[in-house]
Protein backbone atom coordinates (compact mmCIF):
# COMPACT_ATOMS: atom_id res chain seq x y z
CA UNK A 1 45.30 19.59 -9.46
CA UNK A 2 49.21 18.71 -8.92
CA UNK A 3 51.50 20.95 -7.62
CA UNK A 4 54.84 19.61 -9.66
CA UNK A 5 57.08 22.15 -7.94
CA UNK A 6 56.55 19.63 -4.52
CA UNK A 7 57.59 16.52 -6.09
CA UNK A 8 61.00 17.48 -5.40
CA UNK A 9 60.08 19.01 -2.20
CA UNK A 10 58.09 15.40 -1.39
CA UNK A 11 60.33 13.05 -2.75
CA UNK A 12 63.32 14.55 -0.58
CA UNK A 13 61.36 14.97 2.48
CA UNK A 14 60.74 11.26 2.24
CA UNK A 15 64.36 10.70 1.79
CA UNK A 16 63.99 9.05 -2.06
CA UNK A 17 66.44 9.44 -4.27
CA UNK A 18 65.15 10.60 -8.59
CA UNK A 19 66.19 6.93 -9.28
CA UNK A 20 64.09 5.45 -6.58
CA UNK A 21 60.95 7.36 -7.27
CA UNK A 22 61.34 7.23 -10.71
CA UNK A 23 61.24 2.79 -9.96
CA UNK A 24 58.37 3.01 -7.55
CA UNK A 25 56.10 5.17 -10.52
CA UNK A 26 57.02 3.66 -12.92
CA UNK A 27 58.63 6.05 -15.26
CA UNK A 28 62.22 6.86 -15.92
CA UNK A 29 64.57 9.15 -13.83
CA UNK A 30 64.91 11.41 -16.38
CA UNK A 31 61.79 12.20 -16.14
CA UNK A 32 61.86 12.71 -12.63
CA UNK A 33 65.03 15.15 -13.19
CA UNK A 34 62.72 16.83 -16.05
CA UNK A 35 59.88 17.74 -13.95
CA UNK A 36 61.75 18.77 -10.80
CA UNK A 37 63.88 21.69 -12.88
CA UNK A 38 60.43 22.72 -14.52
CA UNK A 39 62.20 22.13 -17.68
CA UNK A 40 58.92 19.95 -19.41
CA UNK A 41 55.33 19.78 -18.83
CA UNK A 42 53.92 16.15 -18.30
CA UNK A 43 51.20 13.96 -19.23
CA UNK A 44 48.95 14.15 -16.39
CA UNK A 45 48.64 10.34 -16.25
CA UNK A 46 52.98 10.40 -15.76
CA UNK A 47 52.01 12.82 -12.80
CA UNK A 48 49.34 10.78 -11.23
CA UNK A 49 51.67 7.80 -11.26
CA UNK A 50 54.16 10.13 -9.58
CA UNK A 51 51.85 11.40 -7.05
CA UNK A 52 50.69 8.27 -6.01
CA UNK A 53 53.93 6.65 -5.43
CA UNK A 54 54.98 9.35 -3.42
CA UNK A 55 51.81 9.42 -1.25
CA UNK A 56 51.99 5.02 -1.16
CA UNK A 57 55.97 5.99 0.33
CA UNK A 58 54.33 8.79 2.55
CA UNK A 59 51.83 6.73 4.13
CA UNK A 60 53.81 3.73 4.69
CA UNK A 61 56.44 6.16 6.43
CA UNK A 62 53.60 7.10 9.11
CA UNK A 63 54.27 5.80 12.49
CA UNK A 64 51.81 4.71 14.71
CA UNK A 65 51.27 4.93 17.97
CA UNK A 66 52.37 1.36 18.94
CA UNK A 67 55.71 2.15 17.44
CA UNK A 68 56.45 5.36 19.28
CA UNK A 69 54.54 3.95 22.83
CA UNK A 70 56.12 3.67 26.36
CA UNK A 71 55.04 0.23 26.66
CA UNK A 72 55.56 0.55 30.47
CA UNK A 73 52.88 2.05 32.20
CA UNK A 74 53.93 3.28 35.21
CA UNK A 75 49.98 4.03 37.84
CA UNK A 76 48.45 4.61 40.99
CA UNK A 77 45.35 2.97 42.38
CA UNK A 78 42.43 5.57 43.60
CA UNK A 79 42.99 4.21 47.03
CA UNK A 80 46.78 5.09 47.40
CA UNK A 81 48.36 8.22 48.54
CA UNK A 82 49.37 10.98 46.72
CA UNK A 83 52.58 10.51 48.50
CA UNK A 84 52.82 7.27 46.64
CA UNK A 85 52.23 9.20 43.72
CA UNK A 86 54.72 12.04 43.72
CA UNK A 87 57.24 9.39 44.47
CA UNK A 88 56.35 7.15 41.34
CA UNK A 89 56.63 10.24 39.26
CA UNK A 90 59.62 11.48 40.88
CA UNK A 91 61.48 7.30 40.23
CA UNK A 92 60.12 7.34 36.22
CA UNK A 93 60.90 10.97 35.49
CA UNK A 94 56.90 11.60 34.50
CA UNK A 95 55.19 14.73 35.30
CA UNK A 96 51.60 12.80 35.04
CA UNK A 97 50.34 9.24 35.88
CA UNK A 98 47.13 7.13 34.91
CA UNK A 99 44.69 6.49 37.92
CA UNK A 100 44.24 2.43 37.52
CA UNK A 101 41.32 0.37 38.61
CA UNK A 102 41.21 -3.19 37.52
CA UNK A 103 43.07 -2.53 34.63
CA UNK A 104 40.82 0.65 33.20
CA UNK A 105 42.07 4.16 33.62
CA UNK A 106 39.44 5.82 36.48
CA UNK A 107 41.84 9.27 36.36
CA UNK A 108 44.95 11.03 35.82
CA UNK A 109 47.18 13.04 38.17
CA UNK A 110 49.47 15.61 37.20
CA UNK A 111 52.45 17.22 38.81
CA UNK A 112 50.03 20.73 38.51
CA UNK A 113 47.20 18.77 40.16
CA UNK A 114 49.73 17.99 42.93
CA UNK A 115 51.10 21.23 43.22
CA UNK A 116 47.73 23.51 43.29
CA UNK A 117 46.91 20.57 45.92
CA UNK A 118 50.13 22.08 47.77
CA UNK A 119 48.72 25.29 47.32
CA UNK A 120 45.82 24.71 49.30
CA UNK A 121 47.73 23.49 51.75
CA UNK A 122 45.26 20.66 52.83
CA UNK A 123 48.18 18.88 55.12
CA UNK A 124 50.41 16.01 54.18
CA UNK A 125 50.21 14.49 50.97
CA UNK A 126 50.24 11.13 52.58
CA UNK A 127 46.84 11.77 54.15
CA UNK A 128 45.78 12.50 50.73
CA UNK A 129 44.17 9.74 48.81
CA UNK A 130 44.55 9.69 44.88
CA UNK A 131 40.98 9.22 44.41
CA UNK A 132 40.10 12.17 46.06
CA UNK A 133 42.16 14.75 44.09
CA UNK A 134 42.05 12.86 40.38
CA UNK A 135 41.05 14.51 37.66
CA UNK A 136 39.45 12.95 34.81
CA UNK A 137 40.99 10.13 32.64
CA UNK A 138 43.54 10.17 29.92
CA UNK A 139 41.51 9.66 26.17
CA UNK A 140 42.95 6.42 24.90
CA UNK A 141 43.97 5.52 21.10
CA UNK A 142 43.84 2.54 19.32
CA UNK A 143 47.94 1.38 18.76
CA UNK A 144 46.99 1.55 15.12
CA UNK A 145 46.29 4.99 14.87
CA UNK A 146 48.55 7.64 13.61
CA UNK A 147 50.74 9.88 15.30
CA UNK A 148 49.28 12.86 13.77
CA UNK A 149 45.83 12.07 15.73
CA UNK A 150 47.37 11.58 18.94
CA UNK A 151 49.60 15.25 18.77
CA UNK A 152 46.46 16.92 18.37
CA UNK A 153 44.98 15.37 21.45
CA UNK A 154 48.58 16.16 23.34
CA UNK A 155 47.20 19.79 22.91
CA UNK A 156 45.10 19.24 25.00
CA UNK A 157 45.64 16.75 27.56
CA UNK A 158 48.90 15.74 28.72
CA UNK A 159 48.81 11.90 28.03
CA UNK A 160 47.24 9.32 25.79
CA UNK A 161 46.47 5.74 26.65
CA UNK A 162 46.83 3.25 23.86
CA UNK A 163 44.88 0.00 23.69
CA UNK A 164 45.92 -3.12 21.66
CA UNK A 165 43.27 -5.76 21.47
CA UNK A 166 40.43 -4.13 23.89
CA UNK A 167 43.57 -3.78 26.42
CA UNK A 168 46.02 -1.18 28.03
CA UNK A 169 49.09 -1.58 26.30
CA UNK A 170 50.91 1.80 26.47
CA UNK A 171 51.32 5.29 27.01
CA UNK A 172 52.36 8.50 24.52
CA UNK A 173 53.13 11.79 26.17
CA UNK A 174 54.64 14.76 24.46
CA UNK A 175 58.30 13.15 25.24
CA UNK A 176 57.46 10.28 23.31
CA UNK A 177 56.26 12.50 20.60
CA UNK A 178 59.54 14.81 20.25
CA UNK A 179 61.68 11.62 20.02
CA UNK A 180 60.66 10.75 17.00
CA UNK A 181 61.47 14.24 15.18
């Protein structure tokens, strides 16, 4: 069953004016005006029509990951130094990187990786290879899928690969996810 007190609560959130819902259901503004002030009860088949034009709107208002990606990936190889590493992170502003063999992700490094390897104080970070210290691999999306999917992975790891076509084509961290609020 329909809650009618969220139309108005809906339509808003999706930025839609009564006129412009009331064209995309198919009924009349008035309408619209009618339900939203609780001033008439409706056919259910007028609130169905509502409904769905509001959830058509809603769903075509979901990004995806492709649109909110850092198209740039910016990696280490397994066989290069942590040194090499920090310093990426430190040029691109990234507190984690994608371990890159061949074009697959083989690992991730993190800057807490780096700094519990600090911790253990197992000499120069140079000496350090990548490969030896990764941990396991970012989970990658498919660009198509929602944002919603990939936050609740974000809780969880701190990136997510996206692949377009069977390929690597991008990267969504937690930044990329707060820029689009």
């Amino acid at each position: 069953m329909y809650d009618l007190r969220k139309i108005g609560k809906i339509r808003k959130r999706l930025g839609l004016t009564q006129k412009r819902l009331a064209a995309l259901a198919g009924v009349s503004q008035s309408l619209i005006a009618k339900i939203e002030s609780g001033k008439i009860d409706p056919a259910y088949s007028k609130v169905v029509q509502i409904m769905a034009a509001l959830e058509e709107k809603q769903s075509r208002e979901k990004k995806t990951l492709e649109d909110v990606m850092t198209e740039k990936i910016i990696s280490v190889k397994p066989s290069d130094s942590v040194e090499k590493a920090v310093r990426f992170m430190r040029e691109g502003d990234i507190s984690q990187i994608p371990v890159l063999d061949a074009g697959s992700c083989v690992g991730s490094l993190s800057d807490s990786s780096i700094m519990e390897l600090l911790s253990e104080a197992r000499g120069s970070l140079g000496d350090v290879m990548v490969g030896d210290v990764m941990a396991e691999s970012f989970p990658a999306l498919p660009s198509t899928s929602v944002i919603d999917i990939a936050a609740d992975i974000l809780r969880h790891y701190p990136a997510v690969l996206v692949k377009k076509n069977g390929r690597l084509a991008g990267i969504v961290t937690k930044a990329d996810l707060l820029r689009t609020l």
